[in-house]
Protein backbone atom coordinates (compact mmCIF):
# COMPACT_ATOMS: atom_id res chain seq x y z
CA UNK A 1 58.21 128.65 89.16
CA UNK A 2 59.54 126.29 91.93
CA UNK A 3 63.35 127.06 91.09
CA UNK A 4 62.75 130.92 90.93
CA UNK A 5 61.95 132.77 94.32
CA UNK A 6 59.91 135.52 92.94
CA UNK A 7 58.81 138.24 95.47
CA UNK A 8 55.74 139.54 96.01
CA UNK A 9 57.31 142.43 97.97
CA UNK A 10 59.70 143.32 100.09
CA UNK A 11 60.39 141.11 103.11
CA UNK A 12 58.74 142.14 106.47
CA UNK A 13 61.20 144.21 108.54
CA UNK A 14 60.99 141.42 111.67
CA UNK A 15 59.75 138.09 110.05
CA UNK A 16 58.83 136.84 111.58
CA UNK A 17 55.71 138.71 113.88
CA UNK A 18 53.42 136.06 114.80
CA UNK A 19 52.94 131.98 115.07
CA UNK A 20 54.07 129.99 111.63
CA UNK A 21 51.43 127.59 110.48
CA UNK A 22 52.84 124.37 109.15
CA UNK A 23 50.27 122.89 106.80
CA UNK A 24 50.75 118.33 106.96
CA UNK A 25 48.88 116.21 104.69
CA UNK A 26 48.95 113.60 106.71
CA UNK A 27 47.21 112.22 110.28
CA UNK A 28 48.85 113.04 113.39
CA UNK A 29 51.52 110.23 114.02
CA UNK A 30 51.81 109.30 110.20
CA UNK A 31 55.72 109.55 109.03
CA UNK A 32 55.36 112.85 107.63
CA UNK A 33 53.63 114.56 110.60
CA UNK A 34 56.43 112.47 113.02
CA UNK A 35 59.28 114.61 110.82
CA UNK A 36 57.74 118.09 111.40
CA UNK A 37 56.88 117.30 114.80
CA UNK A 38 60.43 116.46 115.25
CA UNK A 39 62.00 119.51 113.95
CA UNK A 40 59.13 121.83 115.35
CA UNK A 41 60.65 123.10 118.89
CA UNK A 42 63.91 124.02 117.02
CA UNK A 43 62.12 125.92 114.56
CA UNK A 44 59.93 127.55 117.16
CA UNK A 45 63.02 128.53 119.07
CA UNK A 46 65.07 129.92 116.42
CA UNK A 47 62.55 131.98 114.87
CA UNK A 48 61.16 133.39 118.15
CA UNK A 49 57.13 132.32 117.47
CA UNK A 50 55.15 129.32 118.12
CA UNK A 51 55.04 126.36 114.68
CA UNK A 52 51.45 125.36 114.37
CA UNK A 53 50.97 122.29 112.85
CA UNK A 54 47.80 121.79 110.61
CA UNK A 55 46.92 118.62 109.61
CA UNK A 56 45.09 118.56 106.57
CA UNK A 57 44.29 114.66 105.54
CA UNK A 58 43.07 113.26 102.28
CA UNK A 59 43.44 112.39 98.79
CA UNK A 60 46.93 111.41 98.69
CA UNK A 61 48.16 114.69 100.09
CA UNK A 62 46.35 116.81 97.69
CA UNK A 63 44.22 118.95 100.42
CA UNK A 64 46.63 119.64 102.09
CA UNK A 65 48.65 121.36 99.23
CA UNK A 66 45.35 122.91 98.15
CA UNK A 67 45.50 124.78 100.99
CA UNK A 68 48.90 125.60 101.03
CA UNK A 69 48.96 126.82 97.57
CA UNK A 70 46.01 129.22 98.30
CA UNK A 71 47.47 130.68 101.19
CA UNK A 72 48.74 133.96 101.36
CA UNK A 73 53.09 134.44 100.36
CA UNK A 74 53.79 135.87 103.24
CA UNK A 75 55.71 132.64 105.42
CA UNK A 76 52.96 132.48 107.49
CA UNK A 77 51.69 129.31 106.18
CA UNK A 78 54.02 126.47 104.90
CA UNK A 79 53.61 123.05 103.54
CA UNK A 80 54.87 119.57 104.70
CA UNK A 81 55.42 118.14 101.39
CA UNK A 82 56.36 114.30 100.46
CA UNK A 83 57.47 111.81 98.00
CA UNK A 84 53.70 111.09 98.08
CA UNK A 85 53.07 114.71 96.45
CA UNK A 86 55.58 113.84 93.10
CA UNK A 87 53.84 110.39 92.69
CA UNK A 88 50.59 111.75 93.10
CA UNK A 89 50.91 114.03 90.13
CA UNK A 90 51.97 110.99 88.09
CA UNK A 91 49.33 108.64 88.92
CA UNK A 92 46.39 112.09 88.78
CA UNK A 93 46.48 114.33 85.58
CA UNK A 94 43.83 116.48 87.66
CA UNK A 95 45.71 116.44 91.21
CA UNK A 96 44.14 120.15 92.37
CA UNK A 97 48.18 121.64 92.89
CA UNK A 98 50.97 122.13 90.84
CA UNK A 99 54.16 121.63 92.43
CA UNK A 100 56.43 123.86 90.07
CA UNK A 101 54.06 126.74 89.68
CA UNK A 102 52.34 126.88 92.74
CA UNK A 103 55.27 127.10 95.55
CA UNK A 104 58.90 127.93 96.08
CA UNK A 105 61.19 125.45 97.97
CA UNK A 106 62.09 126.18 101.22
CA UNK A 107 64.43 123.07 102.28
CA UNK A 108 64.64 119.17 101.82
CA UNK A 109 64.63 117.99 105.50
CA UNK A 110 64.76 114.00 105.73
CA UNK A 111 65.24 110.94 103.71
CA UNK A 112 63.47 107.88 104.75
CA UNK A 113 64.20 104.73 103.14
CA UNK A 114 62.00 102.01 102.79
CA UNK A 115 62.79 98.41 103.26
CA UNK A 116 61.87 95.69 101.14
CA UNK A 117 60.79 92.57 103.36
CA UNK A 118 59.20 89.27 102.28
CA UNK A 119 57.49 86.38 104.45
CA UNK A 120 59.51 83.52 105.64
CA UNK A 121 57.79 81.41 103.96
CA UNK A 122 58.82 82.70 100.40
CA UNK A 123 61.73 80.92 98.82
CA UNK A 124 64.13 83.84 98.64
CA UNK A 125 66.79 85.34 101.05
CA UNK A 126 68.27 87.87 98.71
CA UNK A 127 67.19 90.57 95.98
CA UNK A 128 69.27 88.43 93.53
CA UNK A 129 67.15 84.95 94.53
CA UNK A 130 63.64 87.12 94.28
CA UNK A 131 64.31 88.50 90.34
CA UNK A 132 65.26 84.88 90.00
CA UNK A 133 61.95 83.74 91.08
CA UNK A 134 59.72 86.35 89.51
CA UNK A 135 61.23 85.59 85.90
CA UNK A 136 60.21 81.83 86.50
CA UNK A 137 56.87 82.89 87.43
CA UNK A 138 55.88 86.15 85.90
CA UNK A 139 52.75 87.79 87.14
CA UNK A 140 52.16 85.12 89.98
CA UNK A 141 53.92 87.31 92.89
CA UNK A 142 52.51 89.37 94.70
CA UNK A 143 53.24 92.40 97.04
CA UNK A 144 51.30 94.17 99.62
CA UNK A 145 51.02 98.57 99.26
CA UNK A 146 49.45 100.83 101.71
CA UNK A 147 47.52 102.26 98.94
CA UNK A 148 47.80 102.25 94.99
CA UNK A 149 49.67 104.76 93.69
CA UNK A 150 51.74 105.42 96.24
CA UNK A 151 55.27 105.88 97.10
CA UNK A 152 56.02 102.17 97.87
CA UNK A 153 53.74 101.21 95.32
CA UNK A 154 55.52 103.12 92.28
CA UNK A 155 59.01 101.99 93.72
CA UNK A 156 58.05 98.39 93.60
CA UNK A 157 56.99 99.14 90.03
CA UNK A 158 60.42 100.95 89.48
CA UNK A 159 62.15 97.43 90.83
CA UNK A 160 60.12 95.52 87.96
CA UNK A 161 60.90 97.69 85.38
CA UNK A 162 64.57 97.74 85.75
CA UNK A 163 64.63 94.10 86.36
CA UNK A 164 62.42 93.06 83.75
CA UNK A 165 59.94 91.15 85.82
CA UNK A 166 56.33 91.71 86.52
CA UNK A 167 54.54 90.88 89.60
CA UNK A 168 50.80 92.04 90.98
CA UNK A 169 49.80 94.69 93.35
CA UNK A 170 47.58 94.10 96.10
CA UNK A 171 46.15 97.75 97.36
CA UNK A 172 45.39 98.12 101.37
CA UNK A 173 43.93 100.69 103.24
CA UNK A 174 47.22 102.09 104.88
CA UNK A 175 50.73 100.73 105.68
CA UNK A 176 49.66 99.24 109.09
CA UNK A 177 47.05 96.47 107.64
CA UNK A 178 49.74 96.28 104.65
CA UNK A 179 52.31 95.11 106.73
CA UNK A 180 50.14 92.74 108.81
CA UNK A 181 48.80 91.13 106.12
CA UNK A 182 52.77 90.13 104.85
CA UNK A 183 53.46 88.68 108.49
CA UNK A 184 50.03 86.63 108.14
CA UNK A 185 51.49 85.59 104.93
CA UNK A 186 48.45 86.87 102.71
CA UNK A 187 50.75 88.79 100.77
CA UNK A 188 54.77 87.33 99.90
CA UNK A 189 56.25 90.56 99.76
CA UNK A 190 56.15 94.19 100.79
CA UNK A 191 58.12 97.50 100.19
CA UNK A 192 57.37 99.79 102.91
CA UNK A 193 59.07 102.22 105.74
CA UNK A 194 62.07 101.32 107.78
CA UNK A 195 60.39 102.37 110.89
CA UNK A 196 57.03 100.15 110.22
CA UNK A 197 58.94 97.09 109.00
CA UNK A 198 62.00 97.11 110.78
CA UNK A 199 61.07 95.56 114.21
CA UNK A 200 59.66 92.32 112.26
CA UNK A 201 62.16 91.83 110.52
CA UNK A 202 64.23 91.76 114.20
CA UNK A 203 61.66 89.41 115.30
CA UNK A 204 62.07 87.22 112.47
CA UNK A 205 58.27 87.62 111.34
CA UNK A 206 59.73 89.08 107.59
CA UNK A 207 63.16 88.99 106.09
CA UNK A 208 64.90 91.71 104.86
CA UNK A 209 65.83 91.72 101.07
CA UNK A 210 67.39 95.64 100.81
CA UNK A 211 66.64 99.22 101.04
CA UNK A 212 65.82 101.40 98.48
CA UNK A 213 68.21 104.23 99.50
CA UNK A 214 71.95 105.11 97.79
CA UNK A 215 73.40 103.70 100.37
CA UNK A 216 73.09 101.54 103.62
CA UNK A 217 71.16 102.61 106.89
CA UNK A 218 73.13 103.48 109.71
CA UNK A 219 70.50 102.11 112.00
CA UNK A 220 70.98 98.68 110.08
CA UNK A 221 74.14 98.32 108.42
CA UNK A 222 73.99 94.61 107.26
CA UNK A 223 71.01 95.44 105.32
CA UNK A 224 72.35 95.74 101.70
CA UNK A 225 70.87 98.36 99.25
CA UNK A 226 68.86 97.16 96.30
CA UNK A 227 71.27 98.84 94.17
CA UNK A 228 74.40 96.87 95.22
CA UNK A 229 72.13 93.49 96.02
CA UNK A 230 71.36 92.86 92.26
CA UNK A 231 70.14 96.38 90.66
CA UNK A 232 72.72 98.54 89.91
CA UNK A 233 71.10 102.02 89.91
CA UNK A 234 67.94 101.17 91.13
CA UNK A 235 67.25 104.40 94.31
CA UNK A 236 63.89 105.04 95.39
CA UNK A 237 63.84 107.63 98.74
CA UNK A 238 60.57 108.33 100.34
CA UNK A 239 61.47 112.29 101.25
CA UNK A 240 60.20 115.12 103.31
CA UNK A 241 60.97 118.73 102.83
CA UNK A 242 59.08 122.50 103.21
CA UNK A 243 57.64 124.29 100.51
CA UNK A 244 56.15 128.02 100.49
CA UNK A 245 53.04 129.34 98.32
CA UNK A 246 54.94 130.85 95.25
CA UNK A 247 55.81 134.61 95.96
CA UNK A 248 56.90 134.11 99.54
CA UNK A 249 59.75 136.62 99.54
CA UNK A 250 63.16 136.00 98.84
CA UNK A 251 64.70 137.33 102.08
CA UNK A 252 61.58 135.08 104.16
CA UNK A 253 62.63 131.62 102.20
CA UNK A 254 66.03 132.84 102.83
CA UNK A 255 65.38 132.81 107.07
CA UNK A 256 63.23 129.54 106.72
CA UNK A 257 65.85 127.77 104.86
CA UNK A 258 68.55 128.85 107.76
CA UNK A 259 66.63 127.79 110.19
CA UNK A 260 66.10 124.40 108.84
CA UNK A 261 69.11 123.85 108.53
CA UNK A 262 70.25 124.18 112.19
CA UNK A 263 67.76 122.42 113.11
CA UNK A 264 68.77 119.63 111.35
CA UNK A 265 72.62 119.50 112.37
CA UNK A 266 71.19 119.31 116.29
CA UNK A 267 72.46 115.33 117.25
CA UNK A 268 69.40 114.56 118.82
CA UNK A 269 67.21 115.24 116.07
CA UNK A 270 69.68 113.51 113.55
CA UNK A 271 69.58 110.28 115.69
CA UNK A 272 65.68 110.58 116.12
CA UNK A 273 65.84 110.48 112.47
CA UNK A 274 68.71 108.09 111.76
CA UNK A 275 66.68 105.86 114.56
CA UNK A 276 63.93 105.32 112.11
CA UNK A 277 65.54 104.82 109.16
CA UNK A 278 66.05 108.34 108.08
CA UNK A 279 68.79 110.86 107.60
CA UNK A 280 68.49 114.26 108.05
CA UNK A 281 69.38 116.11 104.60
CA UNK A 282 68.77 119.96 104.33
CA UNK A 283 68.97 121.01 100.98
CA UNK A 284 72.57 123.36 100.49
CA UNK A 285 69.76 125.87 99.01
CA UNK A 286 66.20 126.17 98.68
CA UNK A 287 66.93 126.18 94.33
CA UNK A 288 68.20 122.43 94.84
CA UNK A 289 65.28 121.14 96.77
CA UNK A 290 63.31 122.41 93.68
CA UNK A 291 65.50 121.03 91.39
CA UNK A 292 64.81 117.45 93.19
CA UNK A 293 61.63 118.16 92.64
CA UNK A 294 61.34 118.27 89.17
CA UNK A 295 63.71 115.54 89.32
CA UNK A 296 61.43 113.23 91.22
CA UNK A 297 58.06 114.22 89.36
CA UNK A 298 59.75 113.81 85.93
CA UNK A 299 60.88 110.38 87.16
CA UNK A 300 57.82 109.10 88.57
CA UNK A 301 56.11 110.04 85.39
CA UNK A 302 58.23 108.33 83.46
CA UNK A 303 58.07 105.32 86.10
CA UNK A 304 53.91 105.51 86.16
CA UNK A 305 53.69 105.40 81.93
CA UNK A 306 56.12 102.73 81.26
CA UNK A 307 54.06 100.62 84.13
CA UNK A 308 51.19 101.02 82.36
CA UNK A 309 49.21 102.41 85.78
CA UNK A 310 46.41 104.35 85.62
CA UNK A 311 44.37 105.99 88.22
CA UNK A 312 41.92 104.90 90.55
């Protein structure tokens, strides 16, 4: 189970003895590949051996926790895993991995918020002004998502749930032609990552309506969060942590989780972080990262069926 280490045998004596591969279901660049790029040299350097990173793209994640999951418990071979992983199993009954049986946690490492941005042209400068307008016109907004089903797409649907509005997704192929089409003003509104909206909203191309974190961004302090701007409760992270295939010994998670967290209390990789959004956020133990797991894929869920969303 994800909350229970469960050994397959005793720890090696020197773990570890050779490179580490890190297994990221994303493209080279992408936000989840930037975050174990990031923390990669530290990790290399504490554990004395070389972090290989593996990219392993498609199907929202799920290859690259196929992979993972088949891999053998030895800490050889981790996986990158992402908000996109929870969702995934909410939106696919047949997603190929099982995030509770088939790993154990190793560490939460960042929390990304995402930033909720609409075009100039729409007739709202708050949160409080946009539920306004949606429950005049329900169903006729729209908002742009890098993909259906995912993160951004199910927190959007979380926002019209607990505000009792409804408005229409329009599906891209990725966050970059999401976002464009918002600043061409194809699309009114958009949910997506600090880091790709940010910088327009600077420009004055989109304007910022809050983030979906617990509390306010360093990096942009006079953005309010959703929650205080009209939604009380309302919390929607976009997340990156390490998982191991289930079995991994006890004593290995134990190192991993160690030297994640170092890693993650260096300055410079906190500001890289806190640059883009983020905030680095090891978990205090590997059994509270799972814990947020379970959290996360019960909520989604729970999000996904009372949405009505299905598949595609």
């Amino acid at each position: 189970m994800l909350a229970a280490l469960v050994a397959a045998g005793p720890a090696p004596a020197q773990y570890p003895e050779k490179p580490i591969r890190v297994i990221v279901p994303s493209a080279p660049g992408a936000g989840t590949d930037n975050v174990v790029r990031s923390i990669a040299p530290g990790l290399s350097k504490l554990l004395g051996q070389q972090i290989v990173i593996d990219n392993r793209v498609g199907a929202a994640g799920a290859i690259g926790a196929r992979a993972a999951a088949r891999a053998a418990p030895d800490g050889y071979t981790l996986l990158a895993t992402y908000a996109t992983h929870a969702t995934n199993l909410a939106m696919t009954k047949d997603a190929g991995y099982d995030l509770e049986r088939e790993f154990a946690p190793v560490s939460l490492t960042v929390l990304i918020t995402n930033l909720m941005v609409a075009h100039p042209s729409l007739p709202v400068r708050s949160v409080k002004e946009l539920i306004a307008l949606a429950r005049v016109k329900p169903g006729a907004l729209q908002y742009a998502s890098g993909s259906y089903g995912a993160s951004a797409h199910l927190s959007m649907a979380l926002f019209t749930s607990m505000t009792k509005t409804r408005m229409l997704v329009v599906p891209y192929k990725g966050v970059g032609p999401a976002v464009v089409a918002v600043i061409a003003g194809e699309v009114p509104l958009l949910l997506a990552s600090m880091s790709s909206s940010i910088g327009h909203v600077r420009n004055n191309r989109l304007v910022a309506l809050g983030v979906t974190s617990a509390k306010r961004v360093s990096s942009a302090p006079d953005i309010p969060t959703i929650a205080e701007a009209g939604v009380p409760g309302y919390q929607a992270d976009n997340w990156s942590g390490l998982l191991a295939p289930t079995g991994t010994p006890p004593a290995v998670i134990s190192r991993l989780h160690a030297a994640v967290t170092q890693v993650l209390q260096d300055p410079e990789v906190r500001k890289r972080f806190s640059d883009e959004g983020g905030e680095a956020a090891p978990s205090r133990t590997p059994e509270e990262f799972g814990a947020m797991i379970r959290s996360e894929v019960r909520k989604w869920d729970r999000v996904v069926r009372e949405a009505g969303l299905k598949s595609q």
